[in-house]
N, C-alpha and C. Protein backbone atom coordinates (compact mmCIF):
# COMPACT_ATOMS: atom_id res chain seq x y z
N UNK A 1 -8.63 45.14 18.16
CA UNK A 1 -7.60 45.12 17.13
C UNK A 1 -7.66 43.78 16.40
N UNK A 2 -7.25 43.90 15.35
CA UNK A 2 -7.27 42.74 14.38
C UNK A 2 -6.30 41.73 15.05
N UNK A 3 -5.96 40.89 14.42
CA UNK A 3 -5.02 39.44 15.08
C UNK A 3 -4.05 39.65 14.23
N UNK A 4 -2.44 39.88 14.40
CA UNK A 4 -1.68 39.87 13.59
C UNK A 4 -1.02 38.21 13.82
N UNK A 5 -0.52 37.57 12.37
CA UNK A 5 -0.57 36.20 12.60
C UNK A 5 0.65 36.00 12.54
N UNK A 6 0.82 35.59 14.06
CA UNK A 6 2.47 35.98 14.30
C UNK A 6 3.22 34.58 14.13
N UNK A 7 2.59 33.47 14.46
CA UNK A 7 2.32 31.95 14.06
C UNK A 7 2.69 31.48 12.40
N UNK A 8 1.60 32.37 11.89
CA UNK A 8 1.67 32.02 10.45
C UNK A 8 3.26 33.03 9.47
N UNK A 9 3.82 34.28 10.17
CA UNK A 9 4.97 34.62 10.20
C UNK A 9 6.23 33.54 10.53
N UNK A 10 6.12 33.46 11.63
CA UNK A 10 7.43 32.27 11.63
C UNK A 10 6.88 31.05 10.91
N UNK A 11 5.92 30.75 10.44
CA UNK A 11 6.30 29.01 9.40
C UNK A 11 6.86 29.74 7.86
N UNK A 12 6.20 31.12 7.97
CA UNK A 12 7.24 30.95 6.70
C UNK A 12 8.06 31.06 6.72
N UNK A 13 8.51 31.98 7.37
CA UNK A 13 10.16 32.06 7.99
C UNK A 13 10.85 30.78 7.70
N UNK A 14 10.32 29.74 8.58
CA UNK A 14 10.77 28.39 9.11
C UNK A 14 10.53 27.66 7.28
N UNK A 15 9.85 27.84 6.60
CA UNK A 15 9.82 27.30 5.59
C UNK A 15 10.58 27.24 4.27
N UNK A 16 10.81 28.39 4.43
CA UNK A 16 11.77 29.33 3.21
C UNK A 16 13.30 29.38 3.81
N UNK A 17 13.37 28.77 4.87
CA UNK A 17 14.80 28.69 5.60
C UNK A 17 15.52 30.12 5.95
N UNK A 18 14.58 30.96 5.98
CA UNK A 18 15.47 32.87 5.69
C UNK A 18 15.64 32.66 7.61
N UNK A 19 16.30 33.59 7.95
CA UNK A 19 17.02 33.57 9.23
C UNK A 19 17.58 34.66 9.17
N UNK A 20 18.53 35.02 10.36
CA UNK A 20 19.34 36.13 10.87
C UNK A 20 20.64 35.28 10.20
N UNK A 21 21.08 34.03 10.01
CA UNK A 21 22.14 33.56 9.59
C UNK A 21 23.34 33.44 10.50
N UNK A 22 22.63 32.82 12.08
CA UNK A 22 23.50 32.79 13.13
C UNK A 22 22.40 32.14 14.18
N UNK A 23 23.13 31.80 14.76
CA UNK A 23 22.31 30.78 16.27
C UNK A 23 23.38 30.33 17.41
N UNK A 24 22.81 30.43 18.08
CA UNK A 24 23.91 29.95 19.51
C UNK A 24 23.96 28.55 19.34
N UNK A 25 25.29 28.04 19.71
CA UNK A 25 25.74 26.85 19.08
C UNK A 25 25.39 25.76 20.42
N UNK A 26 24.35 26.20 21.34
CA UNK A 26 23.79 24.97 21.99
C UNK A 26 22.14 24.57 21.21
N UNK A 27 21.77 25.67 20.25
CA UNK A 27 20.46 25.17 19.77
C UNK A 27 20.86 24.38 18.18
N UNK A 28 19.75 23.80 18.21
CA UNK A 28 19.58 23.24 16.70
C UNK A 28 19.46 24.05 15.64
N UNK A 29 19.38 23.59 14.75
CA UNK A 29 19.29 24.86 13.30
C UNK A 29 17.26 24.88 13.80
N UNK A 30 17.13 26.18 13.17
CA UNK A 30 15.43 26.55 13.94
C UNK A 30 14.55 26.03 13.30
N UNK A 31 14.50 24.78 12.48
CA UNK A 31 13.45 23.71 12.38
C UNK A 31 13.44 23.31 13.33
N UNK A 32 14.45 22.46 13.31
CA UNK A 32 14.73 21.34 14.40
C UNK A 32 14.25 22.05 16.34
N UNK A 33 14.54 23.00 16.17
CA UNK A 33 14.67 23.75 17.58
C UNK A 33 13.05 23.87 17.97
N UNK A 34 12.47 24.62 16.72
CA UNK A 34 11.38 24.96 17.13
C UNK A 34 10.14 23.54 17.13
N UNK A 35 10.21 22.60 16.22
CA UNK A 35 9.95 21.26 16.04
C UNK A 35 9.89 20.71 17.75
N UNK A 36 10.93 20.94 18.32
CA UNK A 36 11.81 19.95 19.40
C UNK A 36 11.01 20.99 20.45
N UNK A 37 11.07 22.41 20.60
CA UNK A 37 10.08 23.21 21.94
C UNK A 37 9.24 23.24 21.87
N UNK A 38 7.84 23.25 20.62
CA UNK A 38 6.55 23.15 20.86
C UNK A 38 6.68 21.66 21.45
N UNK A 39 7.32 20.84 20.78
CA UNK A 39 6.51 19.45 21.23
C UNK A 39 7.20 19.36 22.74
N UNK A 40 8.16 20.14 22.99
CA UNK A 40 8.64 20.40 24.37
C UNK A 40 7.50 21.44 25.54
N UNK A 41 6.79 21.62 25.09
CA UNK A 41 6.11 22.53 25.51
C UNK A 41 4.90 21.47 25.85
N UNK A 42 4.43 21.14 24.87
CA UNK A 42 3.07 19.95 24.59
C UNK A 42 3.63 19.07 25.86
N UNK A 43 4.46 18.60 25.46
CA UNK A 43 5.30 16.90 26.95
C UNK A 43 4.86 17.82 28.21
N UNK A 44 5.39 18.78 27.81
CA UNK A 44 5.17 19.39 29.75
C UNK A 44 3.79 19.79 30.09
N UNK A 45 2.97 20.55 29.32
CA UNK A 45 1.72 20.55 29.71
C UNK A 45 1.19 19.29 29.76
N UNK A 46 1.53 18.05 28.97
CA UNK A 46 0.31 17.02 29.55
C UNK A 46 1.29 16.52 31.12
N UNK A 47 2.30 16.47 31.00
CA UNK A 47 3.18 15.77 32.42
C UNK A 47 2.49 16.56 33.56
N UNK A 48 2.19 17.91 33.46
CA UNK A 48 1.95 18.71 34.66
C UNK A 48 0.23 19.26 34.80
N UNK A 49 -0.42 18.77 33.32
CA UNK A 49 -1.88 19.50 33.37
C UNK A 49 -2.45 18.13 32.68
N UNK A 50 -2.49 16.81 32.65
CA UNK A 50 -2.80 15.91 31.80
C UNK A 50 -3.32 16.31 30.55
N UNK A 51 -2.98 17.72 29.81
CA UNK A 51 -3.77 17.80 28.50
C UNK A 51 -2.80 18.77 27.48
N UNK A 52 -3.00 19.09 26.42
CA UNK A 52 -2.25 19.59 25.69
C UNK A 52 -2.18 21.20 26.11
N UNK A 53 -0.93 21.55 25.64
CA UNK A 53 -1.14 23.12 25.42
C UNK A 53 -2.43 23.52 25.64
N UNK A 54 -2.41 24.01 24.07
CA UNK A 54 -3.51 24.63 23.59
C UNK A 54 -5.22 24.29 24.46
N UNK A 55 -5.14 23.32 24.93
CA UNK A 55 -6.37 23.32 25.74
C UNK A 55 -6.27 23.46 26.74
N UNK A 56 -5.60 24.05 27.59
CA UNK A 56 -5.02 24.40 29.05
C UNK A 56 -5.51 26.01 28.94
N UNK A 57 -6.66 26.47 29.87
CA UNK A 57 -6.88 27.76 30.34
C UNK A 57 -5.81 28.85 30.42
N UNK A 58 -5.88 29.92 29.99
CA UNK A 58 -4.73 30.39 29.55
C UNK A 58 -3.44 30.61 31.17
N UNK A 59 -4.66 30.72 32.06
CA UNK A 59 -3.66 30.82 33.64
C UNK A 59 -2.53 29.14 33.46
N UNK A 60 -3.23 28.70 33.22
CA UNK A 60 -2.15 27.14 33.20
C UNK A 60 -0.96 27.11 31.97
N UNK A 61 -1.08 27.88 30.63
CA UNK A 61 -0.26 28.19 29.41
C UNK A 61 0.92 29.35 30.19
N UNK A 62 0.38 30.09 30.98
CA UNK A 62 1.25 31.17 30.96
C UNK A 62 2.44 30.58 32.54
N UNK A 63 1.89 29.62 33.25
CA UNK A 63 2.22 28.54 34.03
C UNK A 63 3.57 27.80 33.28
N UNK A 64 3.05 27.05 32.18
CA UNK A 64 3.66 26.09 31.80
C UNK A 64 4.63 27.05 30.90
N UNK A 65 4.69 28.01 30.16
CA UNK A 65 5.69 28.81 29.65
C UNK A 65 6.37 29.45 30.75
N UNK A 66 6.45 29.57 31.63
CA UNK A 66 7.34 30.09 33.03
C UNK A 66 8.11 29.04 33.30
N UNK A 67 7.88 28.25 33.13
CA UNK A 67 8.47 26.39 33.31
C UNK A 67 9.35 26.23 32.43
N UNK A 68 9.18 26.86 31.21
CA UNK A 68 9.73 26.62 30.03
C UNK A 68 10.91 27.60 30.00
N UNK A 69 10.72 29.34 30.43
CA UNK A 69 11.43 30.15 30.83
C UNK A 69 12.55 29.83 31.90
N UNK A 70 12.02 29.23 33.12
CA UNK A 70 12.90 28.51 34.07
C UNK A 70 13.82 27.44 34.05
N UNK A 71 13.38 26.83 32.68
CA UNK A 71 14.34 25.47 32.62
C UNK A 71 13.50 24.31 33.61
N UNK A 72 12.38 24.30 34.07
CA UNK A 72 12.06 23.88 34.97
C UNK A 72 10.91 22.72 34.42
N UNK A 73 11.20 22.52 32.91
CA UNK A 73 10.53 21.36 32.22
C UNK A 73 10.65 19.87 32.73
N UNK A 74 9.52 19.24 32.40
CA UNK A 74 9.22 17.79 32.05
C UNK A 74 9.06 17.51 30.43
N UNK A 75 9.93 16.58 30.13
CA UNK A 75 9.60 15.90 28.89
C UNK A 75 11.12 15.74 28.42
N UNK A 76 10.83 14.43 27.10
CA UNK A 76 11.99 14.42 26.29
C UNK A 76 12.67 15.13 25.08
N UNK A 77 12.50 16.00 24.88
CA UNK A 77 12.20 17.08 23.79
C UNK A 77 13.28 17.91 24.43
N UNK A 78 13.02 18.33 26.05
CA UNK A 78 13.89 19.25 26.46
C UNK A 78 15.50 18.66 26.32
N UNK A 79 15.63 17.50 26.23
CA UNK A 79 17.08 16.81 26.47
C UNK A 79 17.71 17.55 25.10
N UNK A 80 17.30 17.77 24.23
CA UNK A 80 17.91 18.05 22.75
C UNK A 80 17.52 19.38 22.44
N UNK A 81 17.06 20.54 23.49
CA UNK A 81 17.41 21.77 23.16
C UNK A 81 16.78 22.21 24.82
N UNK A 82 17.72 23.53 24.55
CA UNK A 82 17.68 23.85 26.01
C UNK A 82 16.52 24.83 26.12
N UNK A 83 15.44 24.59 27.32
CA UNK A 83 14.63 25.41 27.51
C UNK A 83 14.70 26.93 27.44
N UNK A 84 15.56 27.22 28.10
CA UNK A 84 15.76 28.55 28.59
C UNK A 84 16.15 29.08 27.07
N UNK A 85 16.97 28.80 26.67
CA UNK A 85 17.68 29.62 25.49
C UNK A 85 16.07 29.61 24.76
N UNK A 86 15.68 28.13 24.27
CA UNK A 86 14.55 28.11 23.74
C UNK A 86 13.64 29.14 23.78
N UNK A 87 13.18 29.30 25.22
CA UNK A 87 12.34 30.24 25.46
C UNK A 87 12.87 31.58 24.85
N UNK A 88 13.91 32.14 25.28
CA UNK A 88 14.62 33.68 24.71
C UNK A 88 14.41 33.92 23.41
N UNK A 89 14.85 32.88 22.38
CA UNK A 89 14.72 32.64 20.60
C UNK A 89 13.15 32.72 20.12
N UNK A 90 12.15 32.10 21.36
CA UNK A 90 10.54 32.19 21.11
C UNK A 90 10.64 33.20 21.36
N UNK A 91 10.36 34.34 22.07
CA UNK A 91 10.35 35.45 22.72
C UNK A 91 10.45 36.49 21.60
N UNK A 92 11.89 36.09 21.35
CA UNK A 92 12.84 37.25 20.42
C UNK A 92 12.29 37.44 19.13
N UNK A 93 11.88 35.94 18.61
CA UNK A 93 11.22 36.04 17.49
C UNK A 93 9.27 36.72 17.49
N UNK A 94 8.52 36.30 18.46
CA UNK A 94 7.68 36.64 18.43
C UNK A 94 7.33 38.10 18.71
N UNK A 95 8.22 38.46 19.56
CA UNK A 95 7.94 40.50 19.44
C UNK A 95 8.90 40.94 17.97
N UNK A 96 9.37 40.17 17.18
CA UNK A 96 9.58 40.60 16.52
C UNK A 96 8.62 40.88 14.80
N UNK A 97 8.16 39.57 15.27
CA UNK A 97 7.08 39.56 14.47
C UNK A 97 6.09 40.43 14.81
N UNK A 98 5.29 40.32 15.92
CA UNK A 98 4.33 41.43 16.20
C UNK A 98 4.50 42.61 16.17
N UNK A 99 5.61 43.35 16.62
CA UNK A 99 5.73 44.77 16.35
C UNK A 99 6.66 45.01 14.64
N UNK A 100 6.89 43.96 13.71
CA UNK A 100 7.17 45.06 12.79
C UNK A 100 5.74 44.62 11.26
N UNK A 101 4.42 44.21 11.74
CA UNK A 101 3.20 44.11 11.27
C UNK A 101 2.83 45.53 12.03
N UNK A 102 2.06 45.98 10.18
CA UNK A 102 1.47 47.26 10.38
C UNK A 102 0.25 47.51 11.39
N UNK A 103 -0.48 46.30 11.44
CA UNK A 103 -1.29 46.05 12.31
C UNK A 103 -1.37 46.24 13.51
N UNK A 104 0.50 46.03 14.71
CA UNK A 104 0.68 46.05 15.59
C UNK A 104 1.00 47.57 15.82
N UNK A 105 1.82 47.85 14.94
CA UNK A 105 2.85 49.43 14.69
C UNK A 105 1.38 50.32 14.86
N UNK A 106 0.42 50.25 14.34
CA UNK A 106 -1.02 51.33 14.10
C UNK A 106 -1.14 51.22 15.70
N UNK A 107 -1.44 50.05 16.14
CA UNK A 107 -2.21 49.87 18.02
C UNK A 107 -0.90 50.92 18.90
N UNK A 108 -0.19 50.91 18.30
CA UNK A 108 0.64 52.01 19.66
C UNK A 108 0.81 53.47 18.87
N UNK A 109 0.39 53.60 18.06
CA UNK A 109 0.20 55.06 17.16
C UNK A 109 1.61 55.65 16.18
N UNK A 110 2.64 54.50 15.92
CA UNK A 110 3.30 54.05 15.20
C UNK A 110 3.06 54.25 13.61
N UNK A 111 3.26 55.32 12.90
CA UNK A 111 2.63 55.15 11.18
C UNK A 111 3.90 54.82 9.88
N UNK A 112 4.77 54.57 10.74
CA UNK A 112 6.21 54.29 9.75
C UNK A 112 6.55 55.38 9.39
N UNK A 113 7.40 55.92 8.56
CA UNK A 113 8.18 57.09 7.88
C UNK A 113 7.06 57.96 7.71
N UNK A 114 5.74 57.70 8.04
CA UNK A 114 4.83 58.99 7.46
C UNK A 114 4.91 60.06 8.24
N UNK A 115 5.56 59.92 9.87
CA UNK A 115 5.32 60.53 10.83
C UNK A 115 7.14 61.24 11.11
N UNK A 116 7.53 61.28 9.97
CA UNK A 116 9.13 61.81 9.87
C UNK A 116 8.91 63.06 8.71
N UNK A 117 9.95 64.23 8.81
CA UNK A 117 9.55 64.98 7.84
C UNK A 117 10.53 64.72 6.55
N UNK A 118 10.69 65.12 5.46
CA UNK A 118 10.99 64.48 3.99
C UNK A 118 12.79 64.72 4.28
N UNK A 119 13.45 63.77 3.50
CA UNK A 119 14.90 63.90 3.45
C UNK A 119 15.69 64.44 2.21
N UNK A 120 16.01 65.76 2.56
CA UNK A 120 16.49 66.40 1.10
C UNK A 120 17.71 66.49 1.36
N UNK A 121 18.48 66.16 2.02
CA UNK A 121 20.24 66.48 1.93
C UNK A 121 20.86 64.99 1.77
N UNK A 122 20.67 65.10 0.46
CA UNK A 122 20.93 63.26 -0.05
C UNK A 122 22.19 63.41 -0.45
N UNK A 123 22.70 62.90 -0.02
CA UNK A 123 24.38 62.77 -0.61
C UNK A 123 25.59 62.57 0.15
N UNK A 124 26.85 62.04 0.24
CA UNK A 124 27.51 62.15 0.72
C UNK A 124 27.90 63.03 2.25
N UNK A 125 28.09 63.00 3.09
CA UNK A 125 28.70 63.98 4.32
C UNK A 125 27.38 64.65 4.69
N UNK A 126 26.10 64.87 3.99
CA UNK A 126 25.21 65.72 3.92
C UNK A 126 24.29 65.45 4.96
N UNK A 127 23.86 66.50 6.21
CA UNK A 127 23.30 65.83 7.11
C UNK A 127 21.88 66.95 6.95
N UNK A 128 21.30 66.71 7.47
CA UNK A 128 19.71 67.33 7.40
C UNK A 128 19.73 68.35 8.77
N UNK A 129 18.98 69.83 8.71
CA UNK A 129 19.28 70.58 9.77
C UNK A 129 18.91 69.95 11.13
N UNK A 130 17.86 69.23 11.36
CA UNK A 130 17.73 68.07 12.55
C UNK A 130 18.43 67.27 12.69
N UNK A 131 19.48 66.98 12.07
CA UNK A 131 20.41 65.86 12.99
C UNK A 131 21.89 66.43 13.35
N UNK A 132 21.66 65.76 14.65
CA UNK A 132 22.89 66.06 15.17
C UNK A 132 24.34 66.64 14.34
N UNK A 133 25.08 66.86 14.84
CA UNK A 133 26.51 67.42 13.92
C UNK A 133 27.41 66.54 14.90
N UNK A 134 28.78 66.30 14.42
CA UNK A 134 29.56 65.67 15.13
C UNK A 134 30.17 66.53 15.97
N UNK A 135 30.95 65.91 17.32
CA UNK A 135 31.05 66.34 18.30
C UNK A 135 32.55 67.18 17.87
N UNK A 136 33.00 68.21 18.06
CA UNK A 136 34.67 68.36 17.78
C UNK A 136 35.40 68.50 18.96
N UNK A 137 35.99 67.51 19.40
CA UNK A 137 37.09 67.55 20.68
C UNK A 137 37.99 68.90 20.78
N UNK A 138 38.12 69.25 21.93
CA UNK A 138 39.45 70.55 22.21
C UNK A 138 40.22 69.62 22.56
N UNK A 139 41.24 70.33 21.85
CA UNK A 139 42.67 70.03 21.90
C UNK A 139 43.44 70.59 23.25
């Protein structure tokens, strides 16, 4: 499968300032947050693997992100946002990115609205013979 660039998704995100327009009020606004956990991420892989991230075998990355998941960091980065949440907001954002690229949606046999049949009861109250009807309580 192709590489969907889930990386190059959140900087623009992160660039253009667009958001959900809400954050838990122990993180930073998500420059600052995400700024503050990679390089939180980087402190702990060299504290625990003397080398960066990215050059750590992936058994030692998926190591040092369990660390990161656990709260169970080294470095100063972690003092000014909290791992754990950190980790959840990385998480949340990155399957979000990957599964709504067409790229990802095709690998699980996913084709968007092509795989729905056409919607002709457009209007008001108007429901389509496949969907449900509302329930009517006895009295």
């Amino acid at each position: 499968m192709d590489i969907v660039p889930v990386a190059a998704m959140i900087d623009v995100r992160l660039a253009d300032g667009s958001g959900k327009g809400w954050r838990f009020d122990v993180m930073p606004a998500d420059r600052d947050a995400y700024a503050l956990g990679l390089r939180g991420i980087d402190e702990h892989a060299h504290a625990t693997y003397g080398a960066a991230f990215r050059s750590l075998p992936t058994v030692h990355q998926d190591e040092v992100l369990l660390d990161v998941q656990r709260a169970t960091v080294r470095g100063a980065a972690w003092q000014r946002v909290p791992a754990a949440r950190f980790f959840v907001e990385l998480l949340a954002e990155v399957t979000e990115c990957y599964y709504s690229h067409p790229l990802a949606q095709e690998s699980i046999g996913y084709v968007g609205m092509a795989d729905r049949p056409g919607w002709t009861a457009v209007g008001l109250d108007r429901l389509e013979a496949r969907e449900p009807r509302p329930f009517a309580a006895s009295t």
